[in-house]
PDB file of N, CA and C in Angstrom:
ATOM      1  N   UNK A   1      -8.336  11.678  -4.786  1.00  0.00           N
ATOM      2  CA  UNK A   1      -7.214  11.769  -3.870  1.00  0.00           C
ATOM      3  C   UNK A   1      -6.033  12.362  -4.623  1.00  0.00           C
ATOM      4  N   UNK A   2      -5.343  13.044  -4.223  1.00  0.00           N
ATOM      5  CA  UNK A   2      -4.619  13.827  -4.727  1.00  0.00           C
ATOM      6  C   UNK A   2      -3.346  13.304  -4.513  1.00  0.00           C
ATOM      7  N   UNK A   3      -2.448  13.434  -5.303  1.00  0.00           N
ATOM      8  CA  UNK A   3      -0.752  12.940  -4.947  1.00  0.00           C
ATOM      9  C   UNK A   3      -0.142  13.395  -4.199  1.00  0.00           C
ATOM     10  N   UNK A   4      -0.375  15.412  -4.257  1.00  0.00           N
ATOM     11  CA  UNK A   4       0.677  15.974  -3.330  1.00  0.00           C
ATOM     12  C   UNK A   4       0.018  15.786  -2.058  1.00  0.00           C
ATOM     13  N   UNK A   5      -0.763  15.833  -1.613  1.00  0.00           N
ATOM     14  CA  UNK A   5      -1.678  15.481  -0.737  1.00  0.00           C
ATOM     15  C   UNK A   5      -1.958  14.667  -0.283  1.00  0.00           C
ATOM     16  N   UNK A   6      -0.868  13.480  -0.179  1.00  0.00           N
ATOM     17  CA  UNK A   6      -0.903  11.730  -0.010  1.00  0.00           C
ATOM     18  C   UNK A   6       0.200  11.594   0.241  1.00  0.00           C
ATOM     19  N   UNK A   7       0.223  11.148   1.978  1.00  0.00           N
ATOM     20  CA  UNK A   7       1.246  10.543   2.824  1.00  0.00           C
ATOM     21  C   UNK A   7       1.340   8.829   2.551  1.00  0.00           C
ATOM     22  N   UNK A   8       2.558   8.169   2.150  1.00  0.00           N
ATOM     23  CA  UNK A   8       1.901   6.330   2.404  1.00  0.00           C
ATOM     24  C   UNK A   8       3.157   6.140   2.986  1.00  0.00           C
ATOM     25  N   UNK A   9       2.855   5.340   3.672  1.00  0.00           N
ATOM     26  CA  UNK A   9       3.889   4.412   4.937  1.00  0.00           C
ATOM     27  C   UNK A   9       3.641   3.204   5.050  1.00  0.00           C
ATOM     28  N   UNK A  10       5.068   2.302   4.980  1.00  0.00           N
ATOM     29  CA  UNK A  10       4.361   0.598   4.926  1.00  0.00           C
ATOM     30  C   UNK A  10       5.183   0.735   6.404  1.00  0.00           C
ATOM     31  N   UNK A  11       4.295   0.137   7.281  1.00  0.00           N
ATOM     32  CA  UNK A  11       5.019  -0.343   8.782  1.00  0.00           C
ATOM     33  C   UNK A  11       4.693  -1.580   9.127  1.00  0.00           C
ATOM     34  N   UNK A  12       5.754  -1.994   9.456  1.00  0.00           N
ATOM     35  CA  UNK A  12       5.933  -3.032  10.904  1.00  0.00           C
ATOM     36  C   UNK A  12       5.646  -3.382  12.003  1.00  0.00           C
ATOM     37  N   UNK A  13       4.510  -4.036  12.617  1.00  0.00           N
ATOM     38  CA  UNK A  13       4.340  -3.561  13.636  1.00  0.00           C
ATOM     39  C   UNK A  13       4.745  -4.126  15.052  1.00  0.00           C
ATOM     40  N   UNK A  14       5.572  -5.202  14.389  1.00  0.00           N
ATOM     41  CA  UNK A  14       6.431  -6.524  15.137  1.00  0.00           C
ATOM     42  C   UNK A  14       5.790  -7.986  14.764  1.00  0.00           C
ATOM     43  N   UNK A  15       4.575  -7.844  14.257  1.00  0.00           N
ATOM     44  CA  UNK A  15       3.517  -9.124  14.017  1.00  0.00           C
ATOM     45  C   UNK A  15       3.024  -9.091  12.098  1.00  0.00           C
ATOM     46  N   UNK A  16       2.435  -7.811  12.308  1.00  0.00           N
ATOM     47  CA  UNK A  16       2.126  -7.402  10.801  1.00  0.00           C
ATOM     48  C   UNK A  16       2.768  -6.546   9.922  1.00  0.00           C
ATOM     49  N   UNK A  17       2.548  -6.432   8.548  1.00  0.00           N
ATOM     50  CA  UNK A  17       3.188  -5.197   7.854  1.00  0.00           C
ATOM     51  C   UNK A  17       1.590  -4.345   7.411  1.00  0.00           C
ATOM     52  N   UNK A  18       1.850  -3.085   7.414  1.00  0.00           N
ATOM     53  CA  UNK A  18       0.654  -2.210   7.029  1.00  0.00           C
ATOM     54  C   UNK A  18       1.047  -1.545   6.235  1.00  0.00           C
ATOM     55  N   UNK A  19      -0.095  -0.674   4.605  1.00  0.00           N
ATOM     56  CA  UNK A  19       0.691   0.019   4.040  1.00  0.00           C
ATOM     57  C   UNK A  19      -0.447   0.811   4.356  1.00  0.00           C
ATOM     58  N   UNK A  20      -0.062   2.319   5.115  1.00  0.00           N
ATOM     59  CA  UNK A  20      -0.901   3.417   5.340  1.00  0.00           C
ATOM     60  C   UNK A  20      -0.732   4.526   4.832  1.00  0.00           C
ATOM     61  N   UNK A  21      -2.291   5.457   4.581  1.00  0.00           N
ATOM     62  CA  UNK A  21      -2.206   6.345   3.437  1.00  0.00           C
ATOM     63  C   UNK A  21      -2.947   7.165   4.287  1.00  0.00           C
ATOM     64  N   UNK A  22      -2.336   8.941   4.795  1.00  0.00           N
ATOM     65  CA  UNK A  22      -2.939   9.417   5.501  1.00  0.00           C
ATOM     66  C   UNK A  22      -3.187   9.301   7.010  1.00  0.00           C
ATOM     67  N   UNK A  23      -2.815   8.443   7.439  1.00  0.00           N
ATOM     68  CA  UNK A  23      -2.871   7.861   8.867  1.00  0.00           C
ATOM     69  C   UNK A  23      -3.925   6.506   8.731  1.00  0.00           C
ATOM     70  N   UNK A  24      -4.573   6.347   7.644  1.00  0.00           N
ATOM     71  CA  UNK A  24      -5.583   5.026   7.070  1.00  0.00           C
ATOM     72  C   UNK A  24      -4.760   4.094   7.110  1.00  0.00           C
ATOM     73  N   UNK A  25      -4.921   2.515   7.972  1.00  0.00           N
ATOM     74  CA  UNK A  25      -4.742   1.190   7.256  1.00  0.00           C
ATOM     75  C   UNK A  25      -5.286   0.691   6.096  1.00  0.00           C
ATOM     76  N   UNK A  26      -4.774   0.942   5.212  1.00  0.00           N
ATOM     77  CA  UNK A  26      -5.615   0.336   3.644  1.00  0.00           C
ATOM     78  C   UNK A  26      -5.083  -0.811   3.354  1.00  0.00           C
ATOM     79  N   UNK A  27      -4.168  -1.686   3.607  1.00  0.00           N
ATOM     80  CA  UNK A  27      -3.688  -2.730   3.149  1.00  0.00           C
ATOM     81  C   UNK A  27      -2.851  -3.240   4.035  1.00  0.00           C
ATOM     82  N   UNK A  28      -3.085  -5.273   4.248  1.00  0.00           N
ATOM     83  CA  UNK A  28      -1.884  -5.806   4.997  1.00  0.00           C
ATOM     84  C   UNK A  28      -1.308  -6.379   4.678  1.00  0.00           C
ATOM     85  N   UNK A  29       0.118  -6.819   4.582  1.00  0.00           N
ATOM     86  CA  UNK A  29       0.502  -7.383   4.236  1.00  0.00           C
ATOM     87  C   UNK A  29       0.167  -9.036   4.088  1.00  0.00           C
ATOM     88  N   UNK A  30       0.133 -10.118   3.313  1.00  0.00           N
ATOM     89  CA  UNK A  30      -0.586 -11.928   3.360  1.00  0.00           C
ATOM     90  C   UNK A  30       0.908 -11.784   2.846  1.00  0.00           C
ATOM     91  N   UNK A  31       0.141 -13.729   2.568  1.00  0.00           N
ATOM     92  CA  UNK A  31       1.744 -14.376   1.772  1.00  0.00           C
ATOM     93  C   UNK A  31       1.896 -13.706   0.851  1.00  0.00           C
ATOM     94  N   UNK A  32       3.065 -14.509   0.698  1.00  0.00           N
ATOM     95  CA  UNK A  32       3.867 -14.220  -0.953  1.00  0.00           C
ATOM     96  C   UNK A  32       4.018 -12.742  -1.166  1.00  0.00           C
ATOM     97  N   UNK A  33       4.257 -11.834  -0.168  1.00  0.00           N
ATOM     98  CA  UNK A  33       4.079 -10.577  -0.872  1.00  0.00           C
ATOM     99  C   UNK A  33       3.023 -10.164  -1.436  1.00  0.00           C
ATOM    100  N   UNK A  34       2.075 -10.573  -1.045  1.00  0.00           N
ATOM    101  CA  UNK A  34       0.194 -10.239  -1.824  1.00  0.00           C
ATOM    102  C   UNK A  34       0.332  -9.039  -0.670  1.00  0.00           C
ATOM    103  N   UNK A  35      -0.977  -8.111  -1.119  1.00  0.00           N
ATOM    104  CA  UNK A  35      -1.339  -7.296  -0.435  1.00  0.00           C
ATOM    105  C   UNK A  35      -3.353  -7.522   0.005  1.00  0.00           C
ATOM    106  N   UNK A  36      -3.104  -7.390   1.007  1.00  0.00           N
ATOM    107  CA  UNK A  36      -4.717  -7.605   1.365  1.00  0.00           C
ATOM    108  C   UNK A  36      -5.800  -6.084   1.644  1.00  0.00           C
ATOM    109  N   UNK A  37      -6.435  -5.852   0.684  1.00  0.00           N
ATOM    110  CA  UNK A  37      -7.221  -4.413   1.044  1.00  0.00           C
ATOM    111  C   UNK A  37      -7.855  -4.235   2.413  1.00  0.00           C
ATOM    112  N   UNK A  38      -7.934  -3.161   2.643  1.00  0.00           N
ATOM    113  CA  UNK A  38      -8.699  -3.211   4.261  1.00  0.00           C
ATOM    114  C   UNK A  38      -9.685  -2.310   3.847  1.00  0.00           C
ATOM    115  N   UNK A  39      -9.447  -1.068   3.178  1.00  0.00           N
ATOM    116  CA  UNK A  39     -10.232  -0.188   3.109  1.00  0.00           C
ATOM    117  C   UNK A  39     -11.121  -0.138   1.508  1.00  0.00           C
ATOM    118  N   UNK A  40     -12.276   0.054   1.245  1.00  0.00           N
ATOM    119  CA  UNK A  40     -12.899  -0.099  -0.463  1.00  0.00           C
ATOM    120  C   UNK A  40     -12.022   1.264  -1.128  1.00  0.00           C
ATOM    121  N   UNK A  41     -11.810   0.614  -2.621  1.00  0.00           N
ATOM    122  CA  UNK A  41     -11.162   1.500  -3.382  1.00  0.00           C
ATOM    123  C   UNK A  41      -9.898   1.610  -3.335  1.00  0.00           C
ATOM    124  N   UNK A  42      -8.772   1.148  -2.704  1.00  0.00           N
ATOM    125  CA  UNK A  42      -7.374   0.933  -2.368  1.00  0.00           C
ATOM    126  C   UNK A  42      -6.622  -0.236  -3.039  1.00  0.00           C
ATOM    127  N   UNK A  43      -5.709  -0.237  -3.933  1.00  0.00           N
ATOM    128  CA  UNK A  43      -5.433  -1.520  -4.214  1.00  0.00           C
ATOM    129  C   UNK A  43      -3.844  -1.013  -4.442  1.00  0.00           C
ATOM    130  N   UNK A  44      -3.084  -2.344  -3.422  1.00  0.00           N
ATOM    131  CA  UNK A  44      -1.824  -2.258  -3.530  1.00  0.00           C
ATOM    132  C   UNK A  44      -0.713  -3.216  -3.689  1.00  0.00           C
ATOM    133  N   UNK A  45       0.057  -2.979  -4.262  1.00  0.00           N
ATOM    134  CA  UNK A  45       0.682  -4.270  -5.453  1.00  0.00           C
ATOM    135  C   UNK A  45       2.252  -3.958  -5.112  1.00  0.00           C
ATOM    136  N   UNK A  46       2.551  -5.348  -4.890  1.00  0.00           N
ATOM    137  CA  UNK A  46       4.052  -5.525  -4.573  1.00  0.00           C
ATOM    138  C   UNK A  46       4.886  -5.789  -6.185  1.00  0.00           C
ATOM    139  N   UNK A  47       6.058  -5.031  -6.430  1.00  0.00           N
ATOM    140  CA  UNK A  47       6.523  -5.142  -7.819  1.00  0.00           C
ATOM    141  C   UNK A  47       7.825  -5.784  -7.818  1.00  0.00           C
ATOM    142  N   UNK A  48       8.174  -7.469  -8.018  1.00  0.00           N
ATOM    143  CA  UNK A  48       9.368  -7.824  -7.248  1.00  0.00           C
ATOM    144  C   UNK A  48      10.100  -7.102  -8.677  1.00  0.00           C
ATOM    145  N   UNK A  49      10.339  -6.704  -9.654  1.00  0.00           N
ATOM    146  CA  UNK A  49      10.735  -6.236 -10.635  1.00  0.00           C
ATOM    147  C   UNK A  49      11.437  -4.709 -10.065  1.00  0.00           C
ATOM    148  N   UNK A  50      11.091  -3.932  -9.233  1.00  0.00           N
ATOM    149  CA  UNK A  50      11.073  -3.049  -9.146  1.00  0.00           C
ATOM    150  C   UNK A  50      12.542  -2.659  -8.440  1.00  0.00           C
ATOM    151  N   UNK A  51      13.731  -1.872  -8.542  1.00  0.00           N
ATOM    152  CA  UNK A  51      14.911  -2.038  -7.959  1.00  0.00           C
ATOM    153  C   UNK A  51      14.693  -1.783  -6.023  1.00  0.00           C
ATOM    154  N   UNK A  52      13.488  -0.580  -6.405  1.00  0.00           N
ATOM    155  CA  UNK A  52      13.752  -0.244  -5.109  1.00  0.00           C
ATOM    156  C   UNK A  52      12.869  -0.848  -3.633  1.00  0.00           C
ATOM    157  N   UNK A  53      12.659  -2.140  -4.121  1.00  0.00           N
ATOM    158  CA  UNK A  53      11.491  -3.093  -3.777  1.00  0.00           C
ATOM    159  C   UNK A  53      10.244  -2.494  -3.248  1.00  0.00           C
ATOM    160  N   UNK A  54       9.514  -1.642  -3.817  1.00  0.00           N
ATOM    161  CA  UNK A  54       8.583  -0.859  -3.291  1.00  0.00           C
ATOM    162  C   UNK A  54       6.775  -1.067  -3.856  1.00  0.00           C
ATOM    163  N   UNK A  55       6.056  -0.396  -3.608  1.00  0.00           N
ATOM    164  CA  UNK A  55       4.982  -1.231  -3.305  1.00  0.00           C
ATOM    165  C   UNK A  55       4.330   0.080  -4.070  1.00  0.00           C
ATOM    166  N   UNK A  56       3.098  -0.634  -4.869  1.00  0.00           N
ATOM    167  CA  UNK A  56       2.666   0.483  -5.983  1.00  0.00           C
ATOM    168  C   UNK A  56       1.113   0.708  -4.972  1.00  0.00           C
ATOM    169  N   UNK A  57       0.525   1.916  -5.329  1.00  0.00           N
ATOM    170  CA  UNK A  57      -0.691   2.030  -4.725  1.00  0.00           C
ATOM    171  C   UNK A  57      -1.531   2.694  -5.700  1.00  0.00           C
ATOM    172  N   UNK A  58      -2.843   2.379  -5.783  1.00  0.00           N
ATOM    173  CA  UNK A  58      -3.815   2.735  -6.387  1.00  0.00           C
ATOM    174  C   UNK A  58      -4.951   3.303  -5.428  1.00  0.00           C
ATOM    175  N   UNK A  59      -5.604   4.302  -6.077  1.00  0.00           N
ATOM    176  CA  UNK A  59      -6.759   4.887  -5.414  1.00  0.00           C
ATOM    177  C   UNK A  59      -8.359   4.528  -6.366  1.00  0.00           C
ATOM    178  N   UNK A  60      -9.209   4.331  -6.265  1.00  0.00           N
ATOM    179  CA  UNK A  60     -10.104   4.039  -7.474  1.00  0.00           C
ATOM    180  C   UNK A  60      -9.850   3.954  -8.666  1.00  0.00           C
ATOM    181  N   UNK A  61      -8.497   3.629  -8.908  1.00  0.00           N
ATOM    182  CA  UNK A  61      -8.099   2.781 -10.353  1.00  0.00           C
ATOM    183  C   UNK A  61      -7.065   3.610 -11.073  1.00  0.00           C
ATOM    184  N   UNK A  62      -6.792   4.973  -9.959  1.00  0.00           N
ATOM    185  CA  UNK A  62      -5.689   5.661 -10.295  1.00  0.00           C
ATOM    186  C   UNK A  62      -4.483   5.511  -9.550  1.00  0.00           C
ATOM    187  N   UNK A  63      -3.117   5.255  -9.887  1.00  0.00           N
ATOM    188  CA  UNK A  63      -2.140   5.000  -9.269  1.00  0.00           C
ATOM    189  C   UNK A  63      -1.452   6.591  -8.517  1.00  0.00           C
ATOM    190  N   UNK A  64      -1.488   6.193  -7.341  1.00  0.00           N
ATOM    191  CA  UNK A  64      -0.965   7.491  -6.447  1.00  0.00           C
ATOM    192  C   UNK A  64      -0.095   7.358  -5.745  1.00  0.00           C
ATOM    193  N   UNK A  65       1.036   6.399  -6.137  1.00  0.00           N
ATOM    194  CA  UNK A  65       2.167   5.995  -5.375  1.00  0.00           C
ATOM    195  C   UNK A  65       2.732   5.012  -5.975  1.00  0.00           C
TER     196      UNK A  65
END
């Protein structure tokens, strides 16, 4: 998966939060700020460290966001 080539959007959907890659649901938001995979190979990580409170994404073990 390519970087320039990789849309991600975390939405709201009034009930859930989604973080989507491509028009894909790959991850939902659980407690604590965990992220729950939806799709194999996707892994996405909340960084409370991070200033701009934003949400890291991985593709098969490469970070693409």
């Amino acid at each position: 998966m390519a970087k320039d080539t990789l849309s991600i959007e975390v939405v709201f959907n009034g009930q859930d939060c989604f973080v989507i890659a491509n028009g894909l649901k790959i991850a939902k938001r659980g407690v604590e700020k965990n992220w729950i995979p939806l799709e194999p190979g996707w892994t996405v990580f909340y960084d409370p460290y991070d200033p701009n409170d934003a949400v890291k994404v991985w593709y098969e073990g490469a970070r693409v966001h």
